[in-house]
N, C-alpha and C. Protein backbone atom coordinates (compact mmCIF):
# COMPACT_ATOMS: atom_id res chain seq x y z
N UNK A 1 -2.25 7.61 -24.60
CA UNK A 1 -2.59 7.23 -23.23
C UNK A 1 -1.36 6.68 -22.53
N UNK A 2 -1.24 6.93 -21.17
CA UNK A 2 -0.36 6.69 -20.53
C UNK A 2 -0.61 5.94 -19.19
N UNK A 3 -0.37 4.41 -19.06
CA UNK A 3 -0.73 3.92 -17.60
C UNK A 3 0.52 3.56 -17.13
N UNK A 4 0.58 4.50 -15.91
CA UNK A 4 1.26 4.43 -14.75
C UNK A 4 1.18 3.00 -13.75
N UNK A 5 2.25 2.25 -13.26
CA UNK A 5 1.99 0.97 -12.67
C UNK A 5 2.86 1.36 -11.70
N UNK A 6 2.15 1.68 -10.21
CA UNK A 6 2.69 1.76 -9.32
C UNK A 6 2.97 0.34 -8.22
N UNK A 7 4.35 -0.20 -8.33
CA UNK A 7 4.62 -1.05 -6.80
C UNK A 7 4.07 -1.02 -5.85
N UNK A 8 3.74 -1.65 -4.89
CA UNK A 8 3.19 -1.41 -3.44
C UNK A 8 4.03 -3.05 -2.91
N UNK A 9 4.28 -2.56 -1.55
CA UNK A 9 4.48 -4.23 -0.91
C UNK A 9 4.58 -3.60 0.55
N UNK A 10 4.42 -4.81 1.59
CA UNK A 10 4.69 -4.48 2.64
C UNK A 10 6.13 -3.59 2.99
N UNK A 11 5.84 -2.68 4.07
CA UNK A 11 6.57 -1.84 4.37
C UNK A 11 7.81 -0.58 3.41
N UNK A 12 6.28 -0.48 2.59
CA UNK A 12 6.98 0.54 0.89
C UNK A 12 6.85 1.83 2.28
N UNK A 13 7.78 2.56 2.14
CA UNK A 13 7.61 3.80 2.62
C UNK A 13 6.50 4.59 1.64
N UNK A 14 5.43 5.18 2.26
CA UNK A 14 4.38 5.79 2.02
C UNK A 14 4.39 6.71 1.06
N UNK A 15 4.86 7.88 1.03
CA UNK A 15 5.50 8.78 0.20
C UNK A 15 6.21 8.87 -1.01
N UNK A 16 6.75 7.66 -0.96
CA UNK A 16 7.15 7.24 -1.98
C UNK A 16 6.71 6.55 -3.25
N UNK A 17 5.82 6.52 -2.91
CA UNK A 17 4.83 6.36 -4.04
C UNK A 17 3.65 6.95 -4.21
N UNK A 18 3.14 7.78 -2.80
CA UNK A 18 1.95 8.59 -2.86
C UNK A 18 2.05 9.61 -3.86
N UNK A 19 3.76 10.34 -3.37
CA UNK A 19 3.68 11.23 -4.28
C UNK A 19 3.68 11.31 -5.55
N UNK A 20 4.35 10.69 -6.12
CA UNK A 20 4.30 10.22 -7.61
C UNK A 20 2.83 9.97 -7.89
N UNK A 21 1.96 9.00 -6.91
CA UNK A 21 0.78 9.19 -7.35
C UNK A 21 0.07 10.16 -7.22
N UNK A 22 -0.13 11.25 -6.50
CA UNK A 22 -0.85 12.48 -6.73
C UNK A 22 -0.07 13.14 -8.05
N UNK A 23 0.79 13.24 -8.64
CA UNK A 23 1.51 13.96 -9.46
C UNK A 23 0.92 12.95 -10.84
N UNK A 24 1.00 11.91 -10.83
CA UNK A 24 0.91 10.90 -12.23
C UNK A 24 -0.84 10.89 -12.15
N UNK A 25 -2.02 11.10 -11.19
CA UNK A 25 -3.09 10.94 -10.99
C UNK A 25 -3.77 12.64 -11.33
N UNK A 26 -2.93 13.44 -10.94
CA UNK A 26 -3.30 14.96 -11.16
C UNK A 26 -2.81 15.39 -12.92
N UNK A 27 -1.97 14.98 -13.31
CA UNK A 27 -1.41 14.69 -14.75
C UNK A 27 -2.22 14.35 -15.53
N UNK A 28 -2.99 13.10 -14.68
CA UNK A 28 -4.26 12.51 -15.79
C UNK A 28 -5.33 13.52 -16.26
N UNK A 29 -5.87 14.21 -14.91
CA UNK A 29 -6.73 14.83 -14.98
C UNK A 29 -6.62 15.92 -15.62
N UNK A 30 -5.54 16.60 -15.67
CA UNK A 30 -5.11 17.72 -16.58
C UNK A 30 -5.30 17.32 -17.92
N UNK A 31 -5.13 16.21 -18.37
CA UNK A 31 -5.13 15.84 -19.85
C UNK A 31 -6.85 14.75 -20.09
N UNK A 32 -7.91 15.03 -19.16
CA UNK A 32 -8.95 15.03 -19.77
C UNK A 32 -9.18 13.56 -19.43
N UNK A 33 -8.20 12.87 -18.50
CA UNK A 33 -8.14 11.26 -18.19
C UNK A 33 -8.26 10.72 -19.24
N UNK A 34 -6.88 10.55 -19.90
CA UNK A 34 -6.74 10.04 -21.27
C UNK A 34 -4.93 9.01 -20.34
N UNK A 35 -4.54 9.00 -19.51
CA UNK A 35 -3.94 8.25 -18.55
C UNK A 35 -4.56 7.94 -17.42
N UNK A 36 -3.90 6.78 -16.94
CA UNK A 36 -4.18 6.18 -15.87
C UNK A 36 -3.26 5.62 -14.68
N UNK A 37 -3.39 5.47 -13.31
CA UNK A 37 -2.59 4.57 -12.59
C UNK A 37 -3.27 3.45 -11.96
N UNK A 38 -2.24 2.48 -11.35
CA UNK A 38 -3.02 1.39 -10.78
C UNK A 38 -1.66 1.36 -9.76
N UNK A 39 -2.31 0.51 -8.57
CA UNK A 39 -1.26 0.10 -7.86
C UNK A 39 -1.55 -1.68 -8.26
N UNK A 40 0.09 -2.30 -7.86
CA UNK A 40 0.00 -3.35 -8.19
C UNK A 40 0.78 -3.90 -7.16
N UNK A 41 0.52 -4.85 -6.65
CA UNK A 41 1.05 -6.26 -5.64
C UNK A 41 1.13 -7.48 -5.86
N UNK A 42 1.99 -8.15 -5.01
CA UNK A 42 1.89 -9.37 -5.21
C UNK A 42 0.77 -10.26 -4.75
N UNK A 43 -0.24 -9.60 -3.78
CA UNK A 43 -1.44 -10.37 -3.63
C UNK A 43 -2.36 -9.63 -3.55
N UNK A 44 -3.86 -9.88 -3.71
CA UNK A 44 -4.86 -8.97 -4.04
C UNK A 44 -5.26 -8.20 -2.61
N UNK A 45 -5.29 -8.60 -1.60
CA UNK A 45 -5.23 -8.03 -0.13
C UNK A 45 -4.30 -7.01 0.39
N UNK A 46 -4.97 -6.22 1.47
CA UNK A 46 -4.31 -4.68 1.91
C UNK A 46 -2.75 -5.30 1.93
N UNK A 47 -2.27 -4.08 1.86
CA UNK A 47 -0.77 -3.61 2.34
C UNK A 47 -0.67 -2.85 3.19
N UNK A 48 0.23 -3.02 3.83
CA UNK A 48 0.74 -2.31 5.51
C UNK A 48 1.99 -2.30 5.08
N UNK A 49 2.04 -0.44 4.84
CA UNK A 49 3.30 0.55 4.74
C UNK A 49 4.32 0.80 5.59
N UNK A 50 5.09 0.93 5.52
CA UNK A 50 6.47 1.14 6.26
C UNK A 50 6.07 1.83 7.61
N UNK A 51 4.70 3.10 7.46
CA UNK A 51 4.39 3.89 8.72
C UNK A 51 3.01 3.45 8.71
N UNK A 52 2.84 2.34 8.52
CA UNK A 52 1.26 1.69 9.12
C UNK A 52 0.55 1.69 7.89
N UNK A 53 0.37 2.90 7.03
CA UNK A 53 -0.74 3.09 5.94
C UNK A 53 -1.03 1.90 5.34
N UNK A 54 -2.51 1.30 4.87
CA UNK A 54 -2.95 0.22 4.28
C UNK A 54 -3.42 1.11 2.74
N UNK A 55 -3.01 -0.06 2.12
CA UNK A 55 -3.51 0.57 1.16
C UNK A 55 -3.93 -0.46 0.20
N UNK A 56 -4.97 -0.54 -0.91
CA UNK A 56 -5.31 -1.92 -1.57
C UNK A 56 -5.28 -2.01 -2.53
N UNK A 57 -4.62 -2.80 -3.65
CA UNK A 57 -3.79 -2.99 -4.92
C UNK A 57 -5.23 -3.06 -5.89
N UNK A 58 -4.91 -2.29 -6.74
CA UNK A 58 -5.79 -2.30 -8.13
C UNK A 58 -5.55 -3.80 -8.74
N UNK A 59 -4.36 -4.22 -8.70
CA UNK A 59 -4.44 -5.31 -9.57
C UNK A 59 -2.90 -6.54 -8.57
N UNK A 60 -2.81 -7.32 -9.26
CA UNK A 60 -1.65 -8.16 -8.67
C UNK A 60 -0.89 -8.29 -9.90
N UNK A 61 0.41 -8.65 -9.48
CA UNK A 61 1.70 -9.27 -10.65
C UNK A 61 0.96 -9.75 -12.07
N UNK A 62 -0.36 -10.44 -12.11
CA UNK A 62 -0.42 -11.50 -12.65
C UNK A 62 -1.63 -10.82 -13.95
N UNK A 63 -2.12 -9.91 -13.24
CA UNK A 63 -3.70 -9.35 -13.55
C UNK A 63 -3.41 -7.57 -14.08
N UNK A 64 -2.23 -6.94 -14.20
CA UNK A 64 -2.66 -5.44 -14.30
C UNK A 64 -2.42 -5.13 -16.12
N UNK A 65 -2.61 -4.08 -16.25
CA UNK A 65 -3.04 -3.91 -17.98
C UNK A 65 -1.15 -3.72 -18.28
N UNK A 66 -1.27 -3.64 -19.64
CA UNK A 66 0.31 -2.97 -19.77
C UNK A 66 0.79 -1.64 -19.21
N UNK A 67 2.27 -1.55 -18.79
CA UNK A 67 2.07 -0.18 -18.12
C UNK A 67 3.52 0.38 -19.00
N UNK A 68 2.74 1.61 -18.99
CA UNK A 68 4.17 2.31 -19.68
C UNK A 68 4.81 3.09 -19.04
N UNK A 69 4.64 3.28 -17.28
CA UNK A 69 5.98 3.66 -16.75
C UNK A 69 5.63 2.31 -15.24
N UNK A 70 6.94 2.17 -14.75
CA UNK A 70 6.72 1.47 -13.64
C UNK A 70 7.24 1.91 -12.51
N UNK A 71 6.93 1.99 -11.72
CA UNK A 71 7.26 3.05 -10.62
C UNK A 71 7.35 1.75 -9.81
N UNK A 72 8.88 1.93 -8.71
CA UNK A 72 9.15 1.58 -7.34
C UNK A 72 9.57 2.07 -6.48
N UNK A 73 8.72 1.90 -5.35
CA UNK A 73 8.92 3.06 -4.05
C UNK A 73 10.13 2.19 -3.14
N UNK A 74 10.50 3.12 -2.25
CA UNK A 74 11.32 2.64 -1.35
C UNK A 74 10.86 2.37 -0.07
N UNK A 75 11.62 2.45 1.46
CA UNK A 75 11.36 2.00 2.25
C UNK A 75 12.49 0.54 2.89
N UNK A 76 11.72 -0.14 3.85
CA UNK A 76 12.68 -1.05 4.45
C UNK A 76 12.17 -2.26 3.43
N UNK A 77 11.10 -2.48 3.11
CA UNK A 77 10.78 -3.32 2.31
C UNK A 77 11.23 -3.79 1.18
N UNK A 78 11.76 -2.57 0.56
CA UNK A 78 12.49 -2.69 -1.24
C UNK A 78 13.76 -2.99 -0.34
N UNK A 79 14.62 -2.48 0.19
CA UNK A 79 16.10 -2.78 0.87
C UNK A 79 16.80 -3.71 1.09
N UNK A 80 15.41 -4.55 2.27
CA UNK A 80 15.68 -6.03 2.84
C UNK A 80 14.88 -7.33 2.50
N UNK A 81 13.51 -6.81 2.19
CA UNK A 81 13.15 -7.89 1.83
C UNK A 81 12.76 -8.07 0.20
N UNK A 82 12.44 -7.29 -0.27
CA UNK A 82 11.50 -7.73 -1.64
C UNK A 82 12.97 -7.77 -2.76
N UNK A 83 13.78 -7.54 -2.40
CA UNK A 83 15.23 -7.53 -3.45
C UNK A 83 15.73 -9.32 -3.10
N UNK A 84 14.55 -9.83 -2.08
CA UNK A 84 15.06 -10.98 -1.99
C UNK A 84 14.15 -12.19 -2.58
N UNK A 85 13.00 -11.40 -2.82
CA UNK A 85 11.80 -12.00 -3.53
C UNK A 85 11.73 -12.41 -4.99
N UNK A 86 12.35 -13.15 -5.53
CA UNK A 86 11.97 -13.57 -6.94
C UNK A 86 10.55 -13.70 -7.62
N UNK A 87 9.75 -13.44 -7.24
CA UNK A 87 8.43 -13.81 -7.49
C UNK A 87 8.38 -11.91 -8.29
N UNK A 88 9.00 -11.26 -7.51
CA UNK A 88 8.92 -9.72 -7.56
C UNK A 88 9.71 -9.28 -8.48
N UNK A 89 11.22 -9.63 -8.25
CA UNK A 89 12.17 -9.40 -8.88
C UNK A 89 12.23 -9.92 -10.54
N UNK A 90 11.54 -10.74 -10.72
CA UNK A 90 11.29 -11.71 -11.65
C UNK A 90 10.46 -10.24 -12.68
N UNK A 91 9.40 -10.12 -11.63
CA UNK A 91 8.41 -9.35 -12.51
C UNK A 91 8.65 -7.79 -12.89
N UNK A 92 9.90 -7.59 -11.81
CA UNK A 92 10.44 -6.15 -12.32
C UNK A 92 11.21 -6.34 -13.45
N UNK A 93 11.82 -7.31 -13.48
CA UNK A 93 12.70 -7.63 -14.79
C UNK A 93 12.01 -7.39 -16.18
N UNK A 94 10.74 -8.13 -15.71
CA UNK A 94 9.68 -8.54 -17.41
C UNK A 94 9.48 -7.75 -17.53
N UNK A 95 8.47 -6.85 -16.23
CA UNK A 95 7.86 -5.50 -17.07
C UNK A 95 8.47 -4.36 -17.52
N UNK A 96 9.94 -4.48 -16.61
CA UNK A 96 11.05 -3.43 -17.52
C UNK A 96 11.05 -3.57 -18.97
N UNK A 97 11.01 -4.82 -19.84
CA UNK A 97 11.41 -5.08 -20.31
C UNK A 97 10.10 -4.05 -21.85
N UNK A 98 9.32 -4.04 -21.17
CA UNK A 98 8.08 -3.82 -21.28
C UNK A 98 7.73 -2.41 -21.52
N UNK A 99 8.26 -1.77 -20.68
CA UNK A 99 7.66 -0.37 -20.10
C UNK A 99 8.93 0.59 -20.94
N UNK A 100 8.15 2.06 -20.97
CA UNK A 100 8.57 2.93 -21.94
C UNK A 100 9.96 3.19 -20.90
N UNK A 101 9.80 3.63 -19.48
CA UNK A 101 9.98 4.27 -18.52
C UNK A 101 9.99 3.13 -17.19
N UNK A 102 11.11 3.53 -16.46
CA UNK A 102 11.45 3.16 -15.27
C UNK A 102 11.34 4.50 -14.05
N UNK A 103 10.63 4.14 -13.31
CA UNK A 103 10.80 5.20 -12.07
C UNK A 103 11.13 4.82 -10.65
N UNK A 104 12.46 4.80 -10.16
CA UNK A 104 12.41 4.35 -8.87
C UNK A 104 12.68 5.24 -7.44
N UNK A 105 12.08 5.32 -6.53
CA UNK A 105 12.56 6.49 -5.51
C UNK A 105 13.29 5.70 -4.46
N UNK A 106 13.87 6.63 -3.51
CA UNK A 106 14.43 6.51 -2.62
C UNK A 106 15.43 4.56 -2.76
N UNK A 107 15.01 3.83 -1.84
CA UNK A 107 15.80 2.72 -2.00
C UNK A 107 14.94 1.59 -2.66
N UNK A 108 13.87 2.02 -3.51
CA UNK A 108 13.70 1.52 -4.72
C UNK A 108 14.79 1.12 -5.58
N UNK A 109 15.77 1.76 -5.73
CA UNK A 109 16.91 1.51 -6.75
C UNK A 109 17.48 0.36 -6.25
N UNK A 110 17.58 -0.54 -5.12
CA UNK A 110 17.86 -1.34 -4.17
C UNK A 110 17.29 -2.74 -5.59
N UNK A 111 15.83 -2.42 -5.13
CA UNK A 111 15.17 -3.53 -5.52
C UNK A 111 14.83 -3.06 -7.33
N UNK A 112 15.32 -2.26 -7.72
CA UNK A 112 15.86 -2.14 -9.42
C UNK A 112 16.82 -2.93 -9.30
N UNK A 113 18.06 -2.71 -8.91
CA UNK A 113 19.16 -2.96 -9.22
C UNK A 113 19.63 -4.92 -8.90
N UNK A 114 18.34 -5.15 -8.06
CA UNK A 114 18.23 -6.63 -7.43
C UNK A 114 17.81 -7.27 -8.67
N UNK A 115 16.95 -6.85 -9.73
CA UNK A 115 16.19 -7.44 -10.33
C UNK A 115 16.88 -6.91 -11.43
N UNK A 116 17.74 -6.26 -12.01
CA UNK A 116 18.75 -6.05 -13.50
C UNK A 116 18.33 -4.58 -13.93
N UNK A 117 17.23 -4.06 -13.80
CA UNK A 117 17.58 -2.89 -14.86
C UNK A 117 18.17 -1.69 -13.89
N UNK A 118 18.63 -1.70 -13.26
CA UNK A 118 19.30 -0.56 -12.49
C UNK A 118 20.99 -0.87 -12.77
N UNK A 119 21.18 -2.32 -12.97
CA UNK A 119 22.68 -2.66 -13.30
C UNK A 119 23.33 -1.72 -14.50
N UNK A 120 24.66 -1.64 -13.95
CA UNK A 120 25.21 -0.69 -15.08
C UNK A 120 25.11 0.92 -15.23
N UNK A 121 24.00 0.92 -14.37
CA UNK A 121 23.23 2.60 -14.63
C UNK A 121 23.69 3.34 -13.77
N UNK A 122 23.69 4.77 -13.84
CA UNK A 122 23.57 5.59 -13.02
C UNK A 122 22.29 6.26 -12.01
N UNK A 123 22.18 5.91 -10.77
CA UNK A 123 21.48 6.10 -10.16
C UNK A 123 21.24 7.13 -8.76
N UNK A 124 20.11 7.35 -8.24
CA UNK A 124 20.33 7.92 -7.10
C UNK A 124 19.37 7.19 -6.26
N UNK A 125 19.80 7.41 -4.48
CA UNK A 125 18.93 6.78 -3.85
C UNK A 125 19.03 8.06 -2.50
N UNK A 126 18.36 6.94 -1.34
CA UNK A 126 18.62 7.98 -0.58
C UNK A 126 19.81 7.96 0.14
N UNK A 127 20.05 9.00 1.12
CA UNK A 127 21.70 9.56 1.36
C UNK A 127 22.21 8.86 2.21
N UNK A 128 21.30 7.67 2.93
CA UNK A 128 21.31 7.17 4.34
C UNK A 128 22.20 5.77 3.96
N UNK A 129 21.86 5.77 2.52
CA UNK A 129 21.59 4.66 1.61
C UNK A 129 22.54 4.24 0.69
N UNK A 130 23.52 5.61 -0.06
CA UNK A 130 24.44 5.38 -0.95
C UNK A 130 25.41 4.39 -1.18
N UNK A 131 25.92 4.33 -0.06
CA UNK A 131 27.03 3.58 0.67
C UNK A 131 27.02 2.03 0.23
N UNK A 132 25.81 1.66 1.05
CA UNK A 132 25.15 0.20 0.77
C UNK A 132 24.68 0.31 -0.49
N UNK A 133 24.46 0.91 -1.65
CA UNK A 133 24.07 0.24 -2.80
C UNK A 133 25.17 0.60 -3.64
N UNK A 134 25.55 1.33 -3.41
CA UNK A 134 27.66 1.39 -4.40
C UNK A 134 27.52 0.01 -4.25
N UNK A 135 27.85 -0.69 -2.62
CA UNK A 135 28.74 -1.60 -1.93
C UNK A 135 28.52 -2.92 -3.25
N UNK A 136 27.05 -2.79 -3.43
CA UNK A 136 26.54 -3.74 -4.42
C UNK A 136 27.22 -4.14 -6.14
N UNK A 137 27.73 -3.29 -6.07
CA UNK A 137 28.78 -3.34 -7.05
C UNK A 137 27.69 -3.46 -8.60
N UNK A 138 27.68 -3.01 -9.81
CA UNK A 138 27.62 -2.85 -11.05
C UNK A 138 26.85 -1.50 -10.90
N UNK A 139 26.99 -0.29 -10.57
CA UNK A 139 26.15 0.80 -10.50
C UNK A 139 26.80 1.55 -10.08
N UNK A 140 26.35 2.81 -10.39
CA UNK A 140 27.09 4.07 -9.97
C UNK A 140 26.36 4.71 -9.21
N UNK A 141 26.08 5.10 -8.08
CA UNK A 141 25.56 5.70 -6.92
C UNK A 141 25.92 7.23 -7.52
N UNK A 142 25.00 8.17 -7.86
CA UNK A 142 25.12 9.77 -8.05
C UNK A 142 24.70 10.13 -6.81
N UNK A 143 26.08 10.74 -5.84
CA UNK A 143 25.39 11.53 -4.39
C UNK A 143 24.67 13.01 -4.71
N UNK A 144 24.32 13.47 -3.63
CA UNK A 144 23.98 14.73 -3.92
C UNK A 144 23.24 15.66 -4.76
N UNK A 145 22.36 14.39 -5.20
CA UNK A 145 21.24 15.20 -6.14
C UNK A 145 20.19 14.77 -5.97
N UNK A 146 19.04 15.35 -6.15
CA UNK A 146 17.48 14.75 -6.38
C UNK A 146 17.19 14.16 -7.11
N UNK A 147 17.80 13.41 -8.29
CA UNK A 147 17.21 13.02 -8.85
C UNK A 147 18.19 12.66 -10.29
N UNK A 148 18.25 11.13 -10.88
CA UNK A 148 19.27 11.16 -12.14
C UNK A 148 18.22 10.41 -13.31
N UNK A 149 18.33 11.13 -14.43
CA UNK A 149 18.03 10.40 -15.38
C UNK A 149 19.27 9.37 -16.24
N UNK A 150 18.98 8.16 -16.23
CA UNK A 150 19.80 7.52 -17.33
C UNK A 150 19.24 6.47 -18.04
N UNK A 151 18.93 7.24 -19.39
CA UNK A 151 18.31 6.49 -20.13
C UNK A 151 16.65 6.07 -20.13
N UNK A 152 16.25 5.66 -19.97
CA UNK A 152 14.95 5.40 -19.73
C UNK A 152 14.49 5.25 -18.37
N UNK A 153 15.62 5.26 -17.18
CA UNK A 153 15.59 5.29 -15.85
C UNK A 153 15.69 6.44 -15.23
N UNK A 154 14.71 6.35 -14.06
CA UNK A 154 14.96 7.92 -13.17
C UNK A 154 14.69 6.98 -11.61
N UNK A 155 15.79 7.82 -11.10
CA UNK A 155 15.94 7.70 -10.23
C UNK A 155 16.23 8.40 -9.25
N UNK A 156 15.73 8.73 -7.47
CA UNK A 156 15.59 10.07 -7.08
C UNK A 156 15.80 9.46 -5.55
N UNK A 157 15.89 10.90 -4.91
CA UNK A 157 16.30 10.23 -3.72
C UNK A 157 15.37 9.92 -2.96
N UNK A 158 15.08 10.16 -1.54
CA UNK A 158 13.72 10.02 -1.12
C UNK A 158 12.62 10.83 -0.82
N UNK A 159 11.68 10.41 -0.86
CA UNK A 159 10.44 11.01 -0.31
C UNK A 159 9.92 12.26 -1.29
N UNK A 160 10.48 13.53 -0.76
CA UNK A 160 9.68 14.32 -1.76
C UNK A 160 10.41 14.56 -2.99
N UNK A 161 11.67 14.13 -3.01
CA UNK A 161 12.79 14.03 -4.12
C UNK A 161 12.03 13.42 -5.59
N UNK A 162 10.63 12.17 -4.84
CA UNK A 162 9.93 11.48 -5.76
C UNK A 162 8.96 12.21 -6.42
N UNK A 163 8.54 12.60 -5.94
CA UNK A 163 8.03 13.84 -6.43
C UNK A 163 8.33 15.22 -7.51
N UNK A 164 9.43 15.35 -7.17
CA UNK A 164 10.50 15.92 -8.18
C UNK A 164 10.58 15.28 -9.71
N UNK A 165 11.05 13.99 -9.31
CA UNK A 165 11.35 13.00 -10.12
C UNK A 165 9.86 12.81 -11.09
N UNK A 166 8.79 12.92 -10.77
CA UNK A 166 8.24 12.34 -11.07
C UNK A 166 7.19 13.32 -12.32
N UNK A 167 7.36 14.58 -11.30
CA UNK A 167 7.01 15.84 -12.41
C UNK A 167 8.30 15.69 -13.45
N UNK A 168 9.78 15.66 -13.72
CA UNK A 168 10.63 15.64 -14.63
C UNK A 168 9.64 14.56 -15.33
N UNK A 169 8.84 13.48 -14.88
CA UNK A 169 8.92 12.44 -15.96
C UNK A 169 8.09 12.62 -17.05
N UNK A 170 6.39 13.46 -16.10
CA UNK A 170 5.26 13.89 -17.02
C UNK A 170 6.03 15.13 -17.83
N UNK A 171 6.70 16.04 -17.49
CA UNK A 171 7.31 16.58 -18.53
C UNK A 171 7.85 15.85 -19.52
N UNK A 172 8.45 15.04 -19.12
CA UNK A 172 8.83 14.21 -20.44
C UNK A 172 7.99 14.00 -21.47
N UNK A 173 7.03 13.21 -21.07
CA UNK A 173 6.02 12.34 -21.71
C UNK A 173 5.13 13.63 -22.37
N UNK A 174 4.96 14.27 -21.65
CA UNK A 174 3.35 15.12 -22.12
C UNK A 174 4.08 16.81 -21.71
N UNK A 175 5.00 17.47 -22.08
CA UNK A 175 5.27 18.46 -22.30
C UNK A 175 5.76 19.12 -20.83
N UNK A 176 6.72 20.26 -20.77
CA UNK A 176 6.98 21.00 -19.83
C UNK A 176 6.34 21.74 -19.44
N UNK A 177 5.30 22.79 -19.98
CA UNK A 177 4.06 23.35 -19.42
C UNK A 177 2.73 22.25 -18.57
N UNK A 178 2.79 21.62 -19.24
CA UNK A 178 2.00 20.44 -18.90
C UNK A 178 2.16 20.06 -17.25
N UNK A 179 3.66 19.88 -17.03
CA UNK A 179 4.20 19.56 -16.17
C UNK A 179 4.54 20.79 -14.60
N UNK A 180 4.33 21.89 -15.13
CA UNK A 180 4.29 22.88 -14.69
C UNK A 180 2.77 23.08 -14.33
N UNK A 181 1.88 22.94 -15.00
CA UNK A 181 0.48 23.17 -14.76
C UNK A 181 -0.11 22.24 -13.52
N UNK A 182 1.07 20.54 -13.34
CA UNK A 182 0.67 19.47 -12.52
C UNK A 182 1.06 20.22 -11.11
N UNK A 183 2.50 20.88 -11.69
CA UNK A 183 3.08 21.44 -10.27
C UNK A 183 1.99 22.56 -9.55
N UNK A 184 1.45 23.25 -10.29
CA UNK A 184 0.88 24.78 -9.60
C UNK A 184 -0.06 23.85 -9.36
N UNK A 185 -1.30 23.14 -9.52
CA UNK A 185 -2.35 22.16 -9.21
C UNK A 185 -2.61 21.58 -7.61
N UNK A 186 -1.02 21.20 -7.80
CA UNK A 186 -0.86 20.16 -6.56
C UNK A 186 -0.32 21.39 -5.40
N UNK A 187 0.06 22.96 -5.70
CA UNK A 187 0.89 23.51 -5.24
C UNK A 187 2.11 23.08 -4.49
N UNK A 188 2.94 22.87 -5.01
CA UNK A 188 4.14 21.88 -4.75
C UNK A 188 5.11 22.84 -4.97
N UNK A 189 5.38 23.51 -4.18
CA UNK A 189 6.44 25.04 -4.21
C UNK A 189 7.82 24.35 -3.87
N UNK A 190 8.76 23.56 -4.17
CA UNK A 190 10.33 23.55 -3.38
C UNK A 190 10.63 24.60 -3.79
N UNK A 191 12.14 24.00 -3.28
CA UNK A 191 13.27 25.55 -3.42
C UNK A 191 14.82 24.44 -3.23
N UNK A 192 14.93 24.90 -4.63
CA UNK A 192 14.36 25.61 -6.15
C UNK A 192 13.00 24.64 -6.85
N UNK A 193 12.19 25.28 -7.23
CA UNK A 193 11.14 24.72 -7.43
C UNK A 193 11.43 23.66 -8.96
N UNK A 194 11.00 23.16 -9.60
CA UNK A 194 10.29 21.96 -10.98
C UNK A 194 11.42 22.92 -11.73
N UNK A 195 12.10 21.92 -12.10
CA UNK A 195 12.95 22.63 -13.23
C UNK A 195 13.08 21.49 -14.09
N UNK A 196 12.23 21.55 -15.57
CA UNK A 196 12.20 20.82 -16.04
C UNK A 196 12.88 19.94 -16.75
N UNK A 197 14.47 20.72 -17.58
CA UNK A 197 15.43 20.72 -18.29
C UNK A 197 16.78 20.70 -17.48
N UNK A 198 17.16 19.61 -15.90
CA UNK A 198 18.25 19.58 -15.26
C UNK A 198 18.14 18.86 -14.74
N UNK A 199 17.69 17.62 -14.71
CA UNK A 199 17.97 16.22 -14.72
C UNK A 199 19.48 16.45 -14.58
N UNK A 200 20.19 14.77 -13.47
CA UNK A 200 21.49 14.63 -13.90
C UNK A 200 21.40 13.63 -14.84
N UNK A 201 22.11 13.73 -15.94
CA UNK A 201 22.26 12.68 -17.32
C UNK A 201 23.46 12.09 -17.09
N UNK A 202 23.75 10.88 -17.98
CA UNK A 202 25.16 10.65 -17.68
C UNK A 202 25.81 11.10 -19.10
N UNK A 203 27.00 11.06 -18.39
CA UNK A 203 28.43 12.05 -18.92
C UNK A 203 29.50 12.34 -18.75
């Protein structure tokens, strides 16, 4: 079994975690709901997304089950404010510490890298974005790709990049057909479409 622990906070860009959740929620179902996701917040009351969307936390910091991947979305929220939040940062730290798997999109890596496990690593964010999280100094900013694995971290750029990212991960976990079966499901056609085995690694 596999539970997915998705971030939420004010002004998470939407997408950035939707998608991963239709992909980690359609995953389940393929495998007979033998996984699970939850969203998680810092307080039990709606959230208001970067483009308005409310959305309402399965559980808070304090209350969600163990999770074995942790997913953080981006937006203005991970950027400016929640990389300033210790209450948050605190808890990205622990449950890293915790979790099989790290997943962060767009300027999620912001508020990874605020809270330690993005330090040191190779990462991607979005393109708008690179600049300012080099600037941050212990990390390596990978431009120009969708998406980097290092180590137990993935990291992708934005929006539907997470998405990308996020099918590489159920391939991981639960096979490349598997992961292919999530893609045709959701019909999720890019170009170049789910390639399961081209991750950037470091090297």
């Amino acid at each position: 079994m596999t539970t997915y622990g998705l971030l939420v906070f004010e002004e998470a860009e939407e997408l950035d975690f939707v998608g991963p959740w239709e992909v980690f929620n359609v995953s389940a179902r393929l495998r007979d709901g033998a996984d699970t996701a939850v969203l998680v917040a810092e307080h039990p009351g709606p959230v208001r997304c970067n483009k308005g969307l409310r959305v309402l936390p399965d559980h808070t910091l304090d209350d969600h089950p163990p999770l074995d991947v942790l997913h953080v979305p981006g937006g203005r929220g991970a950027r400016e404010v929640q990389l300033h939040n210790p209450v948050v940062t605190d808890w990205i730290a622990r449950t890293a510490q915790q979790a099989a798997w790290l997943h962060g999109v767009c300027t999620g890596a912001f508020l990874l890298h605020a809270a330690g496990p993005a330090r040191g690593r190779r990462v991607a964010t979005h393109r708008s974005q690179e600049d300012a999280l080099q600037a941050r100094g212990d990390v390596t900013v990978v431009r120009d790709v969708r998406y980097v694995v290092d180590g137990n971290l993935v990291t992708s750029q934005g929006v539907s990049a997470g998405i990308d990212s996020a099918l590489w991960l159920v391939g991981r976990l639960h096979g490349r057909d598997h992961a292919r079966a999530v893609r045709r499901r959701i019909q999720y056609d890019p170009a170049p479409p789910y390639l399961a085995d081209e991750p950037v690694l470091p090297g």
